[in-house]
N, C-alpha and C. Protein backbone atom coordinates (compact mmCIF):
# COMPACT_ATOMS: atom_id res chain seq x y z
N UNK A 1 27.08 -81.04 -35.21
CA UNK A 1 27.77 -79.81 -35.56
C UNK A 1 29.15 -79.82 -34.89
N UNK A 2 30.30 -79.60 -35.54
CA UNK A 2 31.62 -79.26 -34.96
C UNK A 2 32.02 -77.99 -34.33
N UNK A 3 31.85 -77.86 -33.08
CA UNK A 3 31.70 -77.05 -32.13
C UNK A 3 33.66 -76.91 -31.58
N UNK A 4 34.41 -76.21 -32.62
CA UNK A 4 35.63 -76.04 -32.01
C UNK A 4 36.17 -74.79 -31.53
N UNK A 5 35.25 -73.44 -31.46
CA UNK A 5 35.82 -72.27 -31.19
C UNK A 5 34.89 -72.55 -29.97
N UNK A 6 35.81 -71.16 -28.90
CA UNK A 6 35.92 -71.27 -27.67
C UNK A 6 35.58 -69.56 -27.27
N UNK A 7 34.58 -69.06 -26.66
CA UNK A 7 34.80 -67.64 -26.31
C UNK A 7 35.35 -67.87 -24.81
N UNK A 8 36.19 -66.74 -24.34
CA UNK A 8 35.69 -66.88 -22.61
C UNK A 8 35.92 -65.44 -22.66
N UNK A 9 35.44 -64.92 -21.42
CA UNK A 9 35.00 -63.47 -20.56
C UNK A 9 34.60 -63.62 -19.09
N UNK A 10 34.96 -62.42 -18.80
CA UNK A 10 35.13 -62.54 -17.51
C UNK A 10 34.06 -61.59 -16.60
N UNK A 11 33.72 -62.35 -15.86
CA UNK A 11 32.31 -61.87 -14.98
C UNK A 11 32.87 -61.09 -13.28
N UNK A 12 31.77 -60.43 -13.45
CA UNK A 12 32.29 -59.94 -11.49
C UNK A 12 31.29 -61.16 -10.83
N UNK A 13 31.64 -61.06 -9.40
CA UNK A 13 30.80 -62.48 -8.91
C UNK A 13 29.21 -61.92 -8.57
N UNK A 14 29.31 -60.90 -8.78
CA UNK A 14 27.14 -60.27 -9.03
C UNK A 14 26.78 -61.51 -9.95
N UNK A 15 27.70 -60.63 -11.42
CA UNK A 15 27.09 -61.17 -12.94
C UNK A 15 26.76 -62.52 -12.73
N UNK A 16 27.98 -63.28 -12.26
CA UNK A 16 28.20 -64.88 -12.24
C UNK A 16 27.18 -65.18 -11.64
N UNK A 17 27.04 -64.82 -10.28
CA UNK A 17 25.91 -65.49 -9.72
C UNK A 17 24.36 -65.07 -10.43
N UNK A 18 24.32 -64.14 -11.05
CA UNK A 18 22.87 -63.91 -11.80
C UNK A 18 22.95 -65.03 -12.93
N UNK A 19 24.04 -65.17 -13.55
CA UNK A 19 23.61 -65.63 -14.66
C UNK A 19 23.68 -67.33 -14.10
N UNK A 20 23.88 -67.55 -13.17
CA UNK A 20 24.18 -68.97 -12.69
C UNK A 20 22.72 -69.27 -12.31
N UNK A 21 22.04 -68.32 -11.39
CA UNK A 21 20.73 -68.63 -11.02
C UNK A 21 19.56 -68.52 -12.18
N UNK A 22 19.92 -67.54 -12.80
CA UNK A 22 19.01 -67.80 -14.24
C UNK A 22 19.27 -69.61 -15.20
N UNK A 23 20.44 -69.68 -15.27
CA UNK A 23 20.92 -71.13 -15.78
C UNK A 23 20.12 -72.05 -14.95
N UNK A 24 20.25 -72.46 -13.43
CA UNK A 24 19.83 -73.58 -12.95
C UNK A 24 18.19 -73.27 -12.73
N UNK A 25 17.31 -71.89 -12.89
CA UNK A 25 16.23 -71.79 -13.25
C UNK A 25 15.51 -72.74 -14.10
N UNK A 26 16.15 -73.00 -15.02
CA UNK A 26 15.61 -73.41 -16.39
C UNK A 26 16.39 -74.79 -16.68
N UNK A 27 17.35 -75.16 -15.82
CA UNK A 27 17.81 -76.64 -16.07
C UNK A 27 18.90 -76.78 -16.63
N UNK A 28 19.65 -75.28 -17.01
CA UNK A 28 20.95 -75.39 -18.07
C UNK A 28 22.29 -75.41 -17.18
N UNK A 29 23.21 -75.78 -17.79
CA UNK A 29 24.47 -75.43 -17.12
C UNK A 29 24.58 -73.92 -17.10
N UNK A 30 25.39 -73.48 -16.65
CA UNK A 30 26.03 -72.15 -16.90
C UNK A 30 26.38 -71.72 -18.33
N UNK A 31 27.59 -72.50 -18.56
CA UNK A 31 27.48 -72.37 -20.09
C UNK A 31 27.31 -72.30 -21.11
N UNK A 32 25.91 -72.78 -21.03
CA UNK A 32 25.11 -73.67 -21.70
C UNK A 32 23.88 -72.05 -21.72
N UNK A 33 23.57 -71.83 -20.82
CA UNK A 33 22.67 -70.83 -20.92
C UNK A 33 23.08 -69.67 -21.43
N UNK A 34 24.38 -69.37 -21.14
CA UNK A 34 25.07 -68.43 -21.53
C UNK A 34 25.43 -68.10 -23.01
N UNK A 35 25.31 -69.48 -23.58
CA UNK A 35 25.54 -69.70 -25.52
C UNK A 35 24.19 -69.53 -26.04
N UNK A 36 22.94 -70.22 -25.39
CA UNK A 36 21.52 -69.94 -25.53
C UNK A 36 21.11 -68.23 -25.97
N UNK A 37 22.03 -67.49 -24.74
CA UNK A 37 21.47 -66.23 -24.82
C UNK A 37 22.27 -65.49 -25.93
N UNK A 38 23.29 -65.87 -26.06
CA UNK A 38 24.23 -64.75 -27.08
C UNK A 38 24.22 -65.26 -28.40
N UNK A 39 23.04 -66.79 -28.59
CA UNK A 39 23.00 -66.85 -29.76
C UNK A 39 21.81 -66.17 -30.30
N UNK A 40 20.68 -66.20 -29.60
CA UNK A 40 19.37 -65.75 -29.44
C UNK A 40 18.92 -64.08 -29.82
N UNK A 41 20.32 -63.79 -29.61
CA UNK A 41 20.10 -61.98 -29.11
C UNK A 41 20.37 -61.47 -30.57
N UNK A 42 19.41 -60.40 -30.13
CA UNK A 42 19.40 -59.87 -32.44
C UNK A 42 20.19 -58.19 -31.66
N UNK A 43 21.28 -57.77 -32.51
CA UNK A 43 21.70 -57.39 -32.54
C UNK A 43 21.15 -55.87 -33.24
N UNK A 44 21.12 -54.57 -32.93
CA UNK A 44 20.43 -53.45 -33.68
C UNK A 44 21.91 -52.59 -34.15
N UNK A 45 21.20 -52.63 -35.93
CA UNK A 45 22.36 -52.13 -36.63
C UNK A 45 22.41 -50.39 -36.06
N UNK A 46 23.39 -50.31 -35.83
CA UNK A 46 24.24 -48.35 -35.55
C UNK A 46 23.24 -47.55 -37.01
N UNK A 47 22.70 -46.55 -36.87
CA UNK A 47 22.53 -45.60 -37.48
C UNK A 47 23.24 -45.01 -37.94
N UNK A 48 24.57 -44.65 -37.28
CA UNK A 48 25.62 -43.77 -38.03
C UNK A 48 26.98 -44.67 -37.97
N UNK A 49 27.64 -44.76 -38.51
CA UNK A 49 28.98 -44.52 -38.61
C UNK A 49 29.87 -43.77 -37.18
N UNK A 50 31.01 -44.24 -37.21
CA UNK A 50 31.81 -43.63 -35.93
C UNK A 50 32.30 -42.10 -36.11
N UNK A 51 32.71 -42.32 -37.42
CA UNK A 51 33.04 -41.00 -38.09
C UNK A 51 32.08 -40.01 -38.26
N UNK A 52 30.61 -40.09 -38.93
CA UNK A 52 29.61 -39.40 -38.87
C UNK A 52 29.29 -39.15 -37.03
N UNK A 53 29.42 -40.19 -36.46
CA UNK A 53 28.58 -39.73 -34.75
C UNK A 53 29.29 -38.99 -34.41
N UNK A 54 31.06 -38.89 -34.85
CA UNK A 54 31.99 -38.23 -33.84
C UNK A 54 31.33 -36.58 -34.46
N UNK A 55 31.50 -36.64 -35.77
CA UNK A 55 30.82 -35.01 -36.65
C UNK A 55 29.72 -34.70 -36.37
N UNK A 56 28.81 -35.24 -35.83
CA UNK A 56 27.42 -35.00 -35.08
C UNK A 56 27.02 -34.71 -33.69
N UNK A 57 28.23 -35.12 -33.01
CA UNK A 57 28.45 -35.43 -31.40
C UNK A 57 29.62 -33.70 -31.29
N UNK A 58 30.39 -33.44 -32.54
CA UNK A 58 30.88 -31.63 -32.49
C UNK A 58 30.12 -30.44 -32.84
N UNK A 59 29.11 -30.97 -33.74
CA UNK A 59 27.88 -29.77 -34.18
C UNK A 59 27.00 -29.94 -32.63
N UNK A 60 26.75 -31.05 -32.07
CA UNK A 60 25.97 -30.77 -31.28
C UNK A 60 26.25 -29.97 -30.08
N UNK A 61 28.17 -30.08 -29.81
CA UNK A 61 28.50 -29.40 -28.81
C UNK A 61 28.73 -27.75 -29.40
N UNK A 62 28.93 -27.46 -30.37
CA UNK A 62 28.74 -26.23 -31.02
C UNK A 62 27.50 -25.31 -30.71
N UNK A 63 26.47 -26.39 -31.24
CA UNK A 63 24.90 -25.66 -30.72
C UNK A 63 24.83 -25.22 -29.74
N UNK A 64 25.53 -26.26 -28.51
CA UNK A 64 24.69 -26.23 -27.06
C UNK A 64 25.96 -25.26 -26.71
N UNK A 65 26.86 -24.63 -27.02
CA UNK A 65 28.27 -23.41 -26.78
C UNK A 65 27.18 -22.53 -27.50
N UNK A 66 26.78 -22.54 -27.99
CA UNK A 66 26.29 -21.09 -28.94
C UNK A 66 25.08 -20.78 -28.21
N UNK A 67 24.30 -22.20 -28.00
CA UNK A 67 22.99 -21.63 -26.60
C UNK A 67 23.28 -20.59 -25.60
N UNK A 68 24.11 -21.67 -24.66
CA UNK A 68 24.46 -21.09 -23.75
C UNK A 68 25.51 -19.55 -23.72
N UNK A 69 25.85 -19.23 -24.68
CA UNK A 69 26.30 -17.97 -24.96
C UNK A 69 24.91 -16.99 -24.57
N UNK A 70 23.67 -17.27 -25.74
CA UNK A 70 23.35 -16.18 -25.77
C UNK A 70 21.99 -16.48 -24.42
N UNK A 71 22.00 -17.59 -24.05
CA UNK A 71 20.93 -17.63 -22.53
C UNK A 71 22.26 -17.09 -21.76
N UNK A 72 23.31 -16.74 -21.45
CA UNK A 72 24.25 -15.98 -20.65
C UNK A 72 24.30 -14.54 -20.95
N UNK A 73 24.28 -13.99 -22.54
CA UNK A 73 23.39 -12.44 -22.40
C UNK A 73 22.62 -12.40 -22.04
N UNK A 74 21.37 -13.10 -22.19
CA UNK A 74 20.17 -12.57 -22.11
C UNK A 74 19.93 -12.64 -20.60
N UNK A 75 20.43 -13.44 -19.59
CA UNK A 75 20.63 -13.77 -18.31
C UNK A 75 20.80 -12.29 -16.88
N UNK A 76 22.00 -11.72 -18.18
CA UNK A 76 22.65 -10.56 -17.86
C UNK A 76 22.12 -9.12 -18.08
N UNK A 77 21.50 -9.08 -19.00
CA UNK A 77 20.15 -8.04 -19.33
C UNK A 77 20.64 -7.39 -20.72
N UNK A 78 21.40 -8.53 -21.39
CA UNK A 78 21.85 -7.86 -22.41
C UNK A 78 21.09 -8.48 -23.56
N UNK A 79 20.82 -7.21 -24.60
CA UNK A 79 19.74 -7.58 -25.93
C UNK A 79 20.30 -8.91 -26.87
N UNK A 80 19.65 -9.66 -27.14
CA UNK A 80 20.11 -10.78 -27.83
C UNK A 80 19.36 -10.34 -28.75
N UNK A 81 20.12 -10.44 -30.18
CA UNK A 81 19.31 -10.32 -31.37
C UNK A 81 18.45 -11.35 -32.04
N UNK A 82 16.84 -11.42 -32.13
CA UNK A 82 15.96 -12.22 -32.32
C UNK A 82 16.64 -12.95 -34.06
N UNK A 83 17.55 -12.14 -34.89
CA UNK A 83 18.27 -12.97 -35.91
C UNK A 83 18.73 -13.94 -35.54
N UNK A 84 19.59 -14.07 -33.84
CA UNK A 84 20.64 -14.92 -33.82
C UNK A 84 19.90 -15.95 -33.22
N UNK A 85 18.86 -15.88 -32.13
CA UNK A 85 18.04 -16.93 -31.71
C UNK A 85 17.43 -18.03 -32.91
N UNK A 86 17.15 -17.14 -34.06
CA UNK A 86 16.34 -17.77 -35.22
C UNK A 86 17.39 -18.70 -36.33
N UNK A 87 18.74 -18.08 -36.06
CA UNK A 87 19.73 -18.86 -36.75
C UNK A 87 20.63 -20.13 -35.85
N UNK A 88 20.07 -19.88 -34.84
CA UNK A 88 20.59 -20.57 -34.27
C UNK A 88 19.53 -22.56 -34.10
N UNK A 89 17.99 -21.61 -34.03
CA UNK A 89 16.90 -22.84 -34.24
C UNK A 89 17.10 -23.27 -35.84
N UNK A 90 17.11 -22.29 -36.37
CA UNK A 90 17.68 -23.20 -37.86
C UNK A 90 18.91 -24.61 -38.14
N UNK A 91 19.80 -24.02 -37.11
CA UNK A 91 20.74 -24.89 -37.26
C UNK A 91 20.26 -26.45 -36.43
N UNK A 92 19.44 -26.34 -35.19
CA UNK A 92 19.43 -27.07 -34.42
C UNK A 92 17.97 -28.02 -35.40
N UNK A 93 17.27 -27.40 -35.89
CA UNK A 93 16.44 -27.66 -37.36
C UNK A 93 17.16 -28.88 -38.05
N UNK A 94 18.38 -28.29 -39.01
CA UNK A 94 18.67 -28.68 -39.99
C UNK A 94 19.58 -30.32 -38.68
N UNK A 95 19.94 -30.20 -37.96
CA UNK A 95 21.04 -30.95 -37.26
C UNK A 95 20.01 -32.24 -36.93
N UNK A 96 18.46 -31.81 -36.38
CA UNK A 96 17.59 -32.77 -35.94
C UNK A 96 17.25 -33.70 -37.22
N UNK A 97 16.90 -32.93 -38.67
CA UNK A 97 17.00 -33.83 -39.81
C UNK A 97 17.90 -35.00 -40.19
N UNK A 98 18.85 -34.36 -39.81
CA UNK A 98 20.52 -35.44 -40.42
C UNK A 98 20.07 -36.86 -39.07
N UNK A 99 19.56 -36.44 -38.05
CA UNK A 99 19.58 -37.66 -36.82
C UNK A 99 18.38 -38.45 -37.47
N UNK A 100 17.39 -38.05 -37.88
CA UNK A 100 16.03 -38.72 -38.10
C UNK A 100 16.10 -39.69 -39.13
């Protein structure tokens, strides 16, 4: 096989030395173990999109602002309306669907 591309990256001397002692574990060079593992490794496809996580990652901070609103009345001794608790589990409902 014609082996002409080249990765390199750069290690702190922890990493280096872990991955050096794992290498001479098993008989490999460094490098050598190091191509072993990153060819080996299965990769897990993203569920969402960057664009969908970023729109999922603002509803979620929405919810948890709208929680904490009304656990801050109710904290205070003020009536929270059992509508808004129930619209509010609706939303957190419909938000847990879109993740699943």
């Amino acid at each position: 096989m014609n082996q002409t591309r080249q990765i390199h990256y750069r290690l702190s001397e922890l990493e280096y030395q872990k991955l050096a002692t794992s290498a001479s574990q098993i008989g490999l060079s460094t490098s050598a173990y190091a191509k072993k593992l990153a060819l080996r490794s299965k990769l897990i496809e993203a569920k969402f999109n960057h664009a969908d996580a970023v729109q999922l990652n603002l509803a979620l901070a929405r919810l948890g602002n709208n929680l904490n609103q009304l656990t801050k009345q109710a904290n205070q001794g003020y009536y929270v309306e059992p509508e808004a608790v129930y619209a509010l589990r609706s939303e957190v409902n419909a938000l847990w669907q879109q993740l699943r």
